[in-house]
N, C-alpha and C. Protein backbone atom coordinates (compact mmCIF):
# COMPACT_ATOMS: atom_id res chain seq x y z
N UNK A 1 0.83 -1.18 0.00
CA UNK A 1 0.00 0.00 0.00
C UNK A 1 0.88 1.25 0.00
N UNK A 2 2.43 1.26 0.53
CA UNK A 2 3.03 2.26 0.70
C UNK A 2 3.49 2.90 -0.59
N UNK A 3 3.88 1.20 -1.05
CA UNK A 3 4.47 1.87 -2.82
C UNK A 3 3.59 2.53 -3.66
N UNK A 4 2.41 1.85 -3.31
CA UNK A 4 0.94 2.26 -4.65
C UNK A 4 0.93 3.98 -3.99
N UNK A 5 1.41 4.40 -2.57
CA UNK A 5 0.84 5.48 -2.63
C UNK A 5 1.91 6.95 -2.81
N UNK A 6 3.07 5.80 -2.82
CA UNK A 6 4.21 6.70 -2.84
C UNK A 6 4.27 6.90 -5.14
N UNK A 7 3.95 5.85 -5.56
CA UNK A 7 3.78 5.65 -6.86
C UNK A 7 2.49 6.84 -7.35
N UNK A 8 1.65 6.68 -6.50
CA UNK A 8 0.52 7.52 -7.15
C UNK A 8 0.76 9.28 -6.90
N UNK A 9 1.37 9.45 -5.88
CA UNK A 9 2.27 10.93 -5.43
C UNK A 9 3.26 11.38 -6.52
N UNK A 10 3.86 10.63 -6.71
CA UNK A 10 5.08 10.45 -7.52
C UNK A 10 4.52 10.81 -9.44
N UNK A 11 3.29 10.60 -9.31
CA UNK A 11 2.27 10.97 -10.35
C UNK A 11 2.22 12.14 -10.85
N UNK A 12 1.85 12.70 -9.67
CA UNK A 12 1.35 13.99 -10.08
C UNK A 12 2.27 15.40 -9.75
N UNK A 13 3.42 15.15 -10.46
CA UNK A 13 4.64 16.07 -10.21
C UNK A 13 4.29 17.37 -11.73
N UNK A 14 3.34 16.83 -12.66
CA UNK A 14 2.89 17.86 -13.46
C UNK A 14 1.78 18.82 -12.56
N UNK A 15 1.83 18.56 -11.17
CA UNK A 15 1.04 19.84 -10.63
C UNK A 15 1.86 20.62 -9.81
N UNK A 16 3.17 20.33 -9.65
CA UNK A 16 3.54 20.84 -8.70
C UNK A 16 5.36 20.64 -9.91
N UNK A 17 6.03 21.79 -9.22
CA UNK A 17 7.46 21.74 -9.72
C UNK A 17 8.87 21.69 -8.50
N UNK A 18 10.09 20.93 -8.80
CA UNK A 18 10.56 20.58 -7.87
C UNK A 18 11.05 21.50 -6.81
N UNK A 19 11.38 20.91 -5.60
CA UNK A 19 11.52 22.05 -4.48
C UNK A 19 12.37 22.82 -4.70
N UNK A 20 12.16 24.45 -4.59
CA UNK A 20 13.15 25.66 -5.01
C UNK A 20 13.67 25.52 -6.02
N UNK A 21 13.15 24.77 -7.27
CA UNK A 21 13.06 24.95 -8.65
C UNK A 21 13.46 26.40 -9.20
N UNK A 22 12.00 27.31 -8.75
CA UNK A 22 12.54 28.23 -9.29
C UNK A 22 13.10 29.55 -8.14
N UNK A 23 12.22 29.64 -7.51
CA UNK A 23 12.87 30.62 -6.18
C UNK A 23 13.95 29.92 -5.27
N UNK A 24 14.52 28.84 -5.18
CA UNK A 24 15.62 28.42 -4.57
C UNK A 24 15.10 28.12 -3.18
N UNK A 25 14.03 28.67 -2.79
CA UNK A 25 13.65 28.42 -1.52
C UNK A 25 12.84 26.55 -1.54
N UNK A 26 12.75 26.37 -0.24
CA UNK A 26 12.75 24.65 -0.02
C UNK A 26 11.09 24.54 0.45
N UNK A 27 9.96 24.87 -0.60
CA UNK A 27 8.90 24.62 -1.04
C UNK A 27 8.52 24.00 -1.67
N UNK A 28 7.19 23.41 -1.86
CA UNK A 28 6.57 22.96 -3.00
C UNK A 28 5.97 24.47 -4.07
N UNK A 29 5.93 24.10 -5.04
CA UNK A 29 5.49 25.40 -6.05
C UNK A 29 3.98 24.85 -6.56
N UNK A 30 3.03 25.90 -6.43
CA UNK A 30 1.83 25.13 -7.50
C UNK A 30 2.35 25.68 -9.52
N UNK A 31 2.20 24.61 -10.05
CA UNK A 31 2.53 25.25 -11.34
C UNK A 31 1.72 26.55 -11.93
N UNK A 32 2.22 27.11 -12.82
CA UNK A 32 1.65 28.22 -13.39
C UNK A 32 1.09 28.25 -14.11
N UNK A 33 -0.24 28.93 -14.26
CA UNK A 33 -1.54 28.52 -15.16
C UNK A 33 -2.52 29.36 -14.81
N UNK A 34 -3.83 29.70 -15.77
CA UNK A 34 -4.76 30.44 -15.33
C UNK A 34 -5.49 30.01 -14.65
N UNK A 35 -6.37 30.64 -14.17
CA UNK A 35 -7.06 30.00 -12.71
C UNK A 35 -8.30 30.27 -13.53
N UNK A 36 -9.31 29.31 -12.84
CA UNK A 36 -10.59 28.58 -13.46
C UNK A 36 -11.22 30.30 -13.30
N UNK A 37 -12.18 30.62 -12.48
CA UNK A 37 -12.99 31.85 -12.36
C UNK A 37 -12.32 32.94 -11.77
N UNK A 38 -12.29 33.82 -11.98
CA UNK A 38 -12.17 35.35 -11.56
C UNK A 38 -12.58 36.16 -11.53
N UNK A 39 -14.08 35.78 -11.93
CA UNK A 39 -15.15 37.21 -12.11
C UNK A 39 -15.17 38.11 -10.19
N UNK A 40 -15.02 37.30 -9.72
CA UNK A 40 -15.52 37.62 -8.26
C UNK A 40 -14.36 38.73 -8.05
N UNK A 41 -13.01 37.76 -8.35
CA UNK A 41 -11.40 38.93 -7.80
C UNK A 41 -11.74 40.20 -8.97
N UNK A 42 -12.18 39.94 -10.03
CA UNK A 42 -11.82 41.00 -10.54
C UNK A 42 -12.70 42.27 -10.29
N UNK A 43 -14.26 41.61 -9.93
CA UNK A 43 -15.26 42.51 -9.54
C UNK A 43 -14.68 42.87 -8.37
N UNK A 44 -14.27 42.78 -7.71
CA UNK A 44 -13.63 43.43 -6.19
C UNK A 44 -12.86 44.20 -6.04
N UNK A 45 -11.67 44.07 -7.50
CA UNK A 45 -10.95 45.17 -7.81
C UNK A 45 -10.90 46.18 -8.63
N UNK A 46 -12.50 45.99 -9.26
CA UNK A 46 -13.06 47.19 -9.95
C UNK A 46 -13.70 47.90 -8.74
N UNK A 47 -13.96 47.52 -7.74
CA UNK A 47 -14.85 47.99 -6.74
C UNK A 47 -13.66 48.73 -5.80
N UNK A 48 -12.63 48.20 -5.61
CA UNK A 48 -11.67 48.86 -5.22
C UNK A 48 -11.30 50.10 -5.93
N UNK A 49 -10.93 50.09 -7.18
CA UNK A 49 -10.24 51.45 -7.97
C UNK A 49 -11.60 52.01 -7.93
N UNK A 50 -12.51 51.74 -8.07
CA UNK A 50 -13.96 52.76 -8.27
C UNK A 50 -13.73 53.57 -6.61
N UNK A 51 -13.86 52.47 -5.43
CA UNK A 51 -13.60 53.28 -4.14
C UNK A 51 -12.61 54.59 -4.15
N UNK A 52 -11.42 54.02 -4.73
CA UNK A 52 -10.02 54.37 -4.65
C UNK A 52 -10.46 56.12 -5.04
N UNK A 53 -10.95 55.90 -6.48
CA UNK A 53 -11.02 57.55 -7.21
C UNK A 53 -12.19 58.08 -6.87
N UNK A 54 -13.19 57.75 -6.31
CA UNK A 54 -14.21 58.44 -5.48
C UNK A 54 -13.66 58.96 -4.46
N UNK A 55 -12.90 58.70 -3.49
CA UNK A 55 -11.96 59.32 -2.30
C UNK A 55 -10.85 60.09 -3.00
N UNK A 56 -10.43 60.06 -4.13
CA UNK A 56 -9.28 60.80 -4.04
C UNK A 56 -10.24 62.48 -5.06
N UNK A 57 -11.41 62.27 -5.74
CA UNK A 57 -12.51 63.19 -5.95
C UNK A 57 -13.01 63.82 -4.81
N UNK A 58 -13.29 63.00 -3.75
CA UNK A 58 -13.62 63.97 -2.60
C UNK A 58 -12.52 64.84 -2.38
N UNK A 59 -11.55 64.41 -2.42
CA UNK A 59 -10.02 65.18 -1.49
C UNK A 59 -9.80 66.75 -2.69
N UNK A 60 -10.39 66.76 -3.87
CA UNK A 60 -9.94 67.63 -4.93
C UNK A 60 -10.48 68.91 -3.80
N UNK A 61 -11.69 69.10 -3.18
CA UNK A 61 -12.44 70.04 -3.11
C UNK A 61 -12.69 69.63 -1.40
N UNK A 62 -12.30 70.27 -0.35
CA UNK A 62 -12.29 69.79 1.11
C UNK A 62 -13.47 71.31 1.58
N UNK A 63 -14.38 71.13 2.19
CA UNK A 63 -15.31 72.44 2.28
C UNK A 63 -15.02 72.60 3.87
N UNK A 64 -14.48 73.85 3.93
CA UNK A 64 -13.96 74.10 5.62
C UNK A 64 -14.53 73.54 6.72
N UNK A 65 -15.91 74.10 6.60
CA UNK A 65 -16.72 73.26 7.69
C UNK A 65 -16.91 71.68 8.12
N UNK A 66 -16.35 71.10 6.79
CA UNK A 66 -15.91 69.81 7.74
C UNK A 66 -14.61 69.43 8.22
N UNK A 67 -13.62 70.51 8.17
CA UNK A 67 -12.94 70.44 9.26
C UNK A 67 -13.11 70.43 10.84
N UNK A 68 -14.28 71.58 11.02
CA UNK A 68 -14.57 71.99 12.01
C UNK A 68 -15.37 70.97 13.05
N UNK A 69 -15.73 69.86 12.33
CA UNK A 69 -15.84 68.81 13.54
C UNK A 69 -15.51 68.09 14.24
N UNK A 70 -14.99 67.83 15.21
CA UNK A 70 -14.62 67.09 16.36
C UNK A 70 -14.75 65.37 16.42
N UNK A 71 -16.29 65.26 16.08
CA UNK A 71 -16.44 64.30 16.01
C UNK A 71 -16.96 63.02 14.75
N UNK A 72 -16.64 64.21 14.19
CA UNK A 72 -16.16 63.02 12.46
C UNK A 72 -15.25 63.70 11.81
N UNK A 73 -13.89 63.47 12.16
CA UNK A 73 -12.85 64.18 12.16
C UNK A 73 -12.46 63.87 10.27
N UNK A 74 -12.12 64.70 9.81
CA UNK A 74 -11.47 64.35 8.24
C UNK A 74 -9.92 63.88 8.27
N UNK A 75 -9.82 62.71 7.68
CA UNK A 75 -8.10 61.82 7.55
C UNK A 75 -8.06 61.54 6.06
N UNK A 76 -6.75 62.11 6.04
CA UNK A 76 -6.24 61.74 4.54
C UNK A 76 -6.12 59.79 4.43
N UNK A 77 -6.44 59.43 3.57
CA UNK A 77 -6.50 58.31 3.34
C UNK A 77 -5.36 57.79 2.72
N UNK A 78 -4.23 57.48 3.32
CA UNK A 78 -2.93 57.05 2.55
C UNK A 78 -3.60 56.10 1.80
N UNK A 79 -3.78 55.07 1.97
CA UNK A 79 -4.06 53.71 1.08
C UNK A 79 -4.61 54.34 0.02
N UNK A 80 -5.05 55.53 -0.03
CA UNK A 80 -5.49 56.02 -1.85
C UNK A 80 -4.26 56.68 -2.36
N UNK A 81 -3.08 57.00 -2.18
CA UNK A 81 -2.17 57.61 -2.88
C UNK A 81 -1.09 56.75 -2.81
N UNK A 82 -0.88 55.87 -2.13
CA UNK A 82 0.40 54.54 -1.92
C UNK A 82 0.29 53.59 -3.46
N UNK A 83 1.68 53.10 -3.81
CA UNK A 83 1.39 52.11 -5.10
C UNK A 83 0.60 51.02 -4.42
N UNK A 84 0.28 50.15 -5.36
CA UNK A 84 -0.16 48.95 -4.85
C UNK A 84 0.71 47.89 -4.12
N UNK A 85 2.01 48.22 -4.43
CA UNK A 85 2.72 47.20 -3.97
C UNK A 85 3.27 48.01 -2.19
N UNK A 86 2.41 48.85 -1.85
CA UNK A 86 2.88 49.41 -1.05
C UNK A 86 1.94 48.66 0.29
N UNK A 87 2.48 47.64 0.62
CA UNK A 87 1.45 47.19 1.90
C UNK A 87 1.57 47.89 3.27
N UNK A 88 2.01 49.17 3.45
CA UNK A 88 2.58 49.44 4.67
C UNK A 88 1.24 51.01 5.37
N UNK A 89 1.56 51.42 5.98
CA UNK A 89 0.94 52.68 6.26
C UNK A 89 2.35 53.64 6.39
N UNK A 90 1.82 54.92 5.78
CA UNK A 90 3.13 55.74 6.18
C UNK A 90 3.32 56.33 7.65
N UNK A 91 4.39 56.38 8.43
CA UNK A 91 4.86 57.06 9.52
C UNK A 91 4.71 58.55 9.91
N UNK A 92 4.96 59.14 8.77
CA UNK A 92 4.71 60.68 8.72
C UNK A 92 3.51 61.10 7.96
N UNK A 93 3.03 62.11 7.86
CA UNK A 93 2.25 63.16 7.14
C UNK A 93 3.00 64.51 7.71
N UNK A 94 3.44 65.20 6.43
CA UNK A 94 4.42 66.04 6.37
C UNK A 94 3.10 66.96 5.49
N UNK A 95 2.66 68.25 5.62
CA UNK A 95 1.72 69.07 4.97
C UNK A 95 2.56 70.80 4.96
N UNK A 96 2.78 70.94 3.40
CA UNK A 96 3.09 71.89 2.97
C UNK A 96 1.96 73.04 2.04
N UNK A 97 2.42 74.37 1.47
CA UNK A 97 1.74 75.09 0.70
C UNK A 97 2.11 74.25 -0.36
N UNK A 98 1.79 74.49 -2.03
CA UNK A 98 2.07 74.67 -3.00
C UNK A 98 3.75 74.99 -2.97
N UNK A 99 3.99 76.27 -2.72
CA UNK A 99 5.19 77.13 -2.76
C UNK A 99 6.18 76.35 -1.61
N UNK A 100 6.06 75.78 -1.09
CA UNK A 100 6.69 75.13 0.11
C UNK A 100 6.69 75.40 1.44
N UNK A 101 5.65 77.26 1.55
CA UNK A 101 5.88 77.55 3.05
C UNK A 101 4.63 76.48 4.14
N UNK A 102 5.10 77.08 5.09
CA UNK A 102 4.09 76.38 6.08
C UNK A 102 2.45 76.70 5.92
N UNK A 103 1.91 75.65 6.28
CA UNK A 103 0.38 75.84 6.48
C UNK A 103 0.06 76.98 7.25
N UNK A 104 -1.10 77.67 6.84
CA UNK A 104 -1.36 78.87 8.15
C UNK A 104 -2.22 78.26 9.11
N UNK A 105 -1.76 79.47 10.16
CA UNK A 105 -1.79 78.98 11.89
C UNK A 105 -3.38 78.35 11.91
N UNK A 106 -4.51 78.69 11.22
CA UNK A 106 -5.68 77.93 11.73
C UNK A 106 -6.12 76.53 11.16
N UNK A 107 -5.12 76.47 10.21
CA UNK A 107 -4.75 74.57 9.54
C UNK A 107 -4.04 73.72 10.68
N UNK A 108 -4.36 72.65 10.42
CA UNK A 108 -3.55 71.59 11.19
C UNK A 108 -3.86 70.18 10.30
N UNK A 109 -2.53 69.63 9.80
CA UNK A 109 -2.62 68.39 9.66
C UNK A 109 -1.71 67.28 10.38
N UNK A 110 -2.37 66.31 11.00
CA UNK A 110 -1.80 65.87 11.86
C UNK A 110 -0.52 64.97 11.60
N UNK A 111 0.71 64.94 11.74
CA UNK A 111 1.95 63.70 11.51
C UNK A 111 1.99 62.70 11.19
N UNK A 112 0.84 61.91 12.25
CA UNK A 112 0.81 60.95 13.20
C UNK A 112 0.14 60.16 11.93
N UNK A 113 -1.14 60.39 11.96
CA UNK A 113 -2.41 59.75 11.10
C UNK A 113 -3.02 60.65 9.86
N UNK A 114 -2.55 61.70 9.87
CA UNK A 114 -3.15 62.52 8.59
C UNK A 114 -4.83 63.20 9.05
N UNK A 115 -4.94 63.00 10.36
CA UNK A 115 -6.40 64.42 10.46
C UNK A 115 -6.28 65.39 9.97
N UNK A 116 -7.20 65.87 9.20
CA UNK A 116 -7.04 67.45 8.99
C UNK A 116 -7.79 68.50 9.73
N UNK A 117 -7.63 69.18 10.63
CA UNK A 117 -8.62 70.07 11.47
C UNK A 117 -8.57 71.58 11.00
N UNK A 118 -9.28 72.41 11.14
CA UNK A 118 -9.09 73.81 11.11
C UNK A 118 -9.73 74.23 12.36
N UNK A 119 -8.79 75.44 12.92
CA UNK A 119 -8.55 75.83 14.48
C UNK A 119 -9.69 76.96 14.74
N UNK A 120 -9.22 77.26 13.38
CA UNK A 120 -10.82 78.95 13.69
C UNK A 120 -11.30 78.62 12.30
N UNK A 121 -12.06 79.70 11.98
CA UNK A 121 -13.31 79.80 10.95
C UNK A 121 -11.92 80.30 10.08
N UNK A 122 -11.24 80.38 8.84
CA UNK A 122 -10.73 81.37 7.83
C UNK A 122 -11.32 82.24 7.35
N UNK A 123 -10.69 83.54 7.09
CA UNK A 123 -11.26 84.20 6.54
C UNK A 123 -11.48 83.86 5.00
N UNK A 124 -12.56 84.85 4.55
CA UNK A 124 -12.82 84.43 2.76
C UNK A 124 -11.49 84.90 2.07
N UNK A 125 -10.44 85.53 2.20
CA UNK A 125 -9.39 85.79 1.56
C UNK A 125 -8.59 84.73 1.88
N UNK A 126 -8.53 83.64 2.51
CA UNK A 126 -7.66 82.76 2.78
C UNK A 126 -7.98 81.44 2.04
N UNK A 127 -9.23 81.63 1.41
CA UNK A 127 -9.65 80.37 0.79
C UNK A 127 -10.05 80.81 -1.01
N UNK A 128 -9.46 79.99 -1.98
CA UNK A 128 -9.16 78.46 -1.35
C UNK A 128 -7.77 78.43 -1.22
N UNK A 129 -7.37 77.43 -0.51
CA UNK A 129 -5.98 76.86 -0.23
C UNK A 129 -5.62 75.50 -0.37
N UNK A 130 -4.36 75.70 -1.55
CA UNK A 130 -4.37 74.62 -1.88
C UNK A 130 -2.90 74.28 -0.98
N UNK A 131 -3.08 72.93 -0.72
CA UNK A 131 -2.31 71.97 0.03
C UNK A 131 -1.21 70.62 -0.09
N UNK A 132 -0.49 70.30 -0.02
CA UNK A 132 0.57 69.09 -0.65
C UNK A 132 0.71 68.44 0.62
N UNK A 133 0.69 67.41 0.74
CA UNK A 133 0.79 66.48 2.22
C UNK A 133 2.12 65.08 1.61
N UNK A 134 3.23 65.54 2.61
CA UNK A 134 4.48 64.11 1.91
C UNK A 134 4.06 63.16 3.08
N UNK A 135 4.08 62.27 2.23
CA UNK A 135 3.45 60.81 2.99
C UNK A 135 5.07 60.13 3.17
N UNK A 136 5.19 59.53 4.27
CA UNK A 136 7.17 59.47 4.33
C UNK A 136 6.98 58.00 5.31
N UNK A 137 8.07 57.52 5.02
CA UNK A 137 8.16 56.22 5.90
C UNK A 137 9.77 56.22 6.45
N UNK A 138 10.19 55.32 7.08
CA UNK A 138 11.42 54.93 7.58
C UNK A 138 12.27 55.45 6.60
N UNK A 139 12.55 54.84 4.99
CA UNK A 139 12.83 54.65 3.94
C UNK A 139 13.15 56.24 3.49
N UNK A 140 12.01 57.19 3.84
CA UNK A 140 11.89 59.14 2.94
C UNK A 140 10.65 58.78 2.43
N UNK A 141 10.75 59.82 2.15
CA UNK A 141 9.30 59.82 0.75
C UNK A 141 8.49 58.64 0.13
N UNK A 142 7.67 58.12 0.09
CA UNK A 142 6.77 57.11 -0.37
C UNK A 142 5.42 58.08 -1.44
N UNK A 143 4.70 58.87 -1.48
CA UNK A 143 3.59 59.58 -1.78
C UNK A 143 3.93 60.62 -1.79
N UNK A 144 2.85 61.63 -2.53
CA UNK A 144 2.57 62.82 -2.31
C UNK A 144 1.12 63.21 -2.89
N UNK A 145 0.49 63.89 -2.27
CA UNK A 145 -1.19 63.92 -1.69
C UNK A 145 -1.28 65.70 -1.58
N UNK A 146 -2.64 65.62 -2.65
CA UNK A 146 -2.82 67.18 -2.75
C UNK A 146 -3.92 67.16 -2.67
N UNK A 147 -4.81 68.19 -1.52
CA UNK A 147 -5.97 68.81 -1.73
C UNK A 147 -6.33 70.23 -1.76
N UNK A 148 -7.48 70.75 -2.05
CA UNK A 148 -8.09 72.27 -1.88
C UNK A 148 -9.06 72.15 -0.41
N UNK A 149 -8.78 73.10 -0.07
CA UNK A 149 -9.78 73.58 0.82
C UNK A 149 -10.42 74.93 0.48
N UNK A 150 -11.94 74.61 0.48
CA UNK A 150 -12.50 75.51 -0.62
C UNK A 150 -13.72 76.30 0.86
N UNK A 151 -14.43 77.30 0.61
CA UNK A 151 -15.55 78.04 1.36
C UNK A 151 -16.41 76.66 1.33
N UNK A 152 -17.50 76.74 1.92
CA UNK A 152 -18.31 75.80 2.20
C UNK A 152 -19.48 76.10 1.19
N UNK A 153 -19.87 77.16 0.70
CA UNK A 153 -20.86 77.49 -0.62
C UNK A 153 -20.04 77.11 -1.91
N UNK A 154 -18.47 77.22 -1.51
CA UNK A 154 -18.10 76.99 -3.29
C UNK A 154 -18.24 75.29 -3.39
N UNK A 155 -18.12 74.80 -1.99
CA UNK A 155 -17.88 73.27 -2.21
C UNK A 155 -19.00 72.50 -3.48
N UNK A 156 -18.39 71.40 -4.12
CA UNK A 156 -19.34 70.86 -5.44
C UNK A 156 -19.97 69.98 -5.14
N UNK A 157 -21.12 69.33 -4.48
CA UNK A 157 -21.51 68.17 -4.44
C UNK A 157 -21.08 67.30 -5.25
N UNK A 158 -20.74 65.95 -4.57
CA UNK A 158 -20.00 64.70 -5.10
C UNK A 158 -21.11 63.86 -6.15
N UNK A 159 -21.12 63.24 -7.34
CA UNK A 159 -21.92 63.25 -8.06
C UNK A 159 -22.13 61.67 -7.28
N UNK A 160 -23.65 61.17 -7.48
CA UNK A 160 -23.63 59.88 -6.84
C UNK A 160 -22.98 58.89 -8.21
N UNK A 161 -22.71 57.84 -7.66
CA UNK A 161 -21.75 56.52 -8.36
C UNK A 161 -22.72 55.22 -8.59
N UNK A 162 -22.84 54.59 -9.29
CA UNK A 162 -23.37 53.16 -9.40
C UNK A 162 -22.25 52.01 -9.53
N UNK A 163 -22.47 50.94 -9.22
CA UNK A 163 -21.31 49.72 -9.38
C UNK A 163 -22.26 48.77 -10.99
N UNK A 164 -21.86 49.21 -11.69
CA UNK A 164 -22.56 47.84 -12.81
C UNK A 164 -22.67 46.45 -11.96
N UNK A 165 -23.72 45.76 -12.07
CA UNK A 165 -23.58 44.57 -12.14
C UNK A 165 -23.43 43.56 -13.15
């Protein structure tokens, strides 16, 4: 029974290729080939990039007054400006002008996690203001992330979205 089963293993080496064949590492490999269905992965990652550029559309146009809440605070969303191969979260949020000077005193974006708050009301000569946020890791620089912060009458309503089925 041992041979028939070591014989019948010994079979099916067209599913599998020898250990660290090709990565050198001391695995089994599944061979390479297309995979039966994918409607599901791929619908998930249309649903992803559809998420992805709906959030980075909101970020074009930021309307002051939702800074001003406390308790649904606005965060830049790294995972929308990171490559894909970027599995990490960044360490910093670094927030500059355009021109490179500092944010003015009633902006705040936070280091840590990327909140964005505003401290007082701006005046209408201060808006809009546009913004550059360096997304930075251990490594330097990873991203870079731009929004407006616009009056709260100029803000554009976000157009609604459908997902095809």
């Amino acid at each position: 029974a041992a041979v028939s089963a070591l014989h019948a293993f010994s079979e099916q080496a067209q599913f599998v290729r020898r250990r660290g064949q090709v990565s050198k590492m001391f695995y089994f490999e599944t061979a390479q080939g297309a995979f039966v269905n994918q409607t599901h992965a791929l619908a998930a990652m249309d649903l992803c990039r559809l998420a992805q550029n709906s959030l980075q559309a909101a970020l074009q146009q930021i309307p002051v007054g939702a800074l001003a809440s406390d308790t649904d605070p606005v965060r830049l969303p790294a995972r929308v400006f990171l490559a894909e191969d970027m599995d990490y979260q960044p360490l910093r949020f670094t927030a500059v002008t355009p021109s490179g000077s500092t944010l003015p005193q009633w902006l705040r974006v936070d280091q840590d996690n990327g909140q964005i708050s505003a401290l007082r009301q701006p005046e209408a000569s201060e808006l809009p203001l546009q913004v550059q946020v360096e997304l930075a890791h251990s490594e330097g620089p990873i991203a870079l992330a731009g929004f407006t912060i616009v009056a709260d009458s100029l803000a554009q309503p976000l157009a609604a979205w459908t997902v095809p089925l």
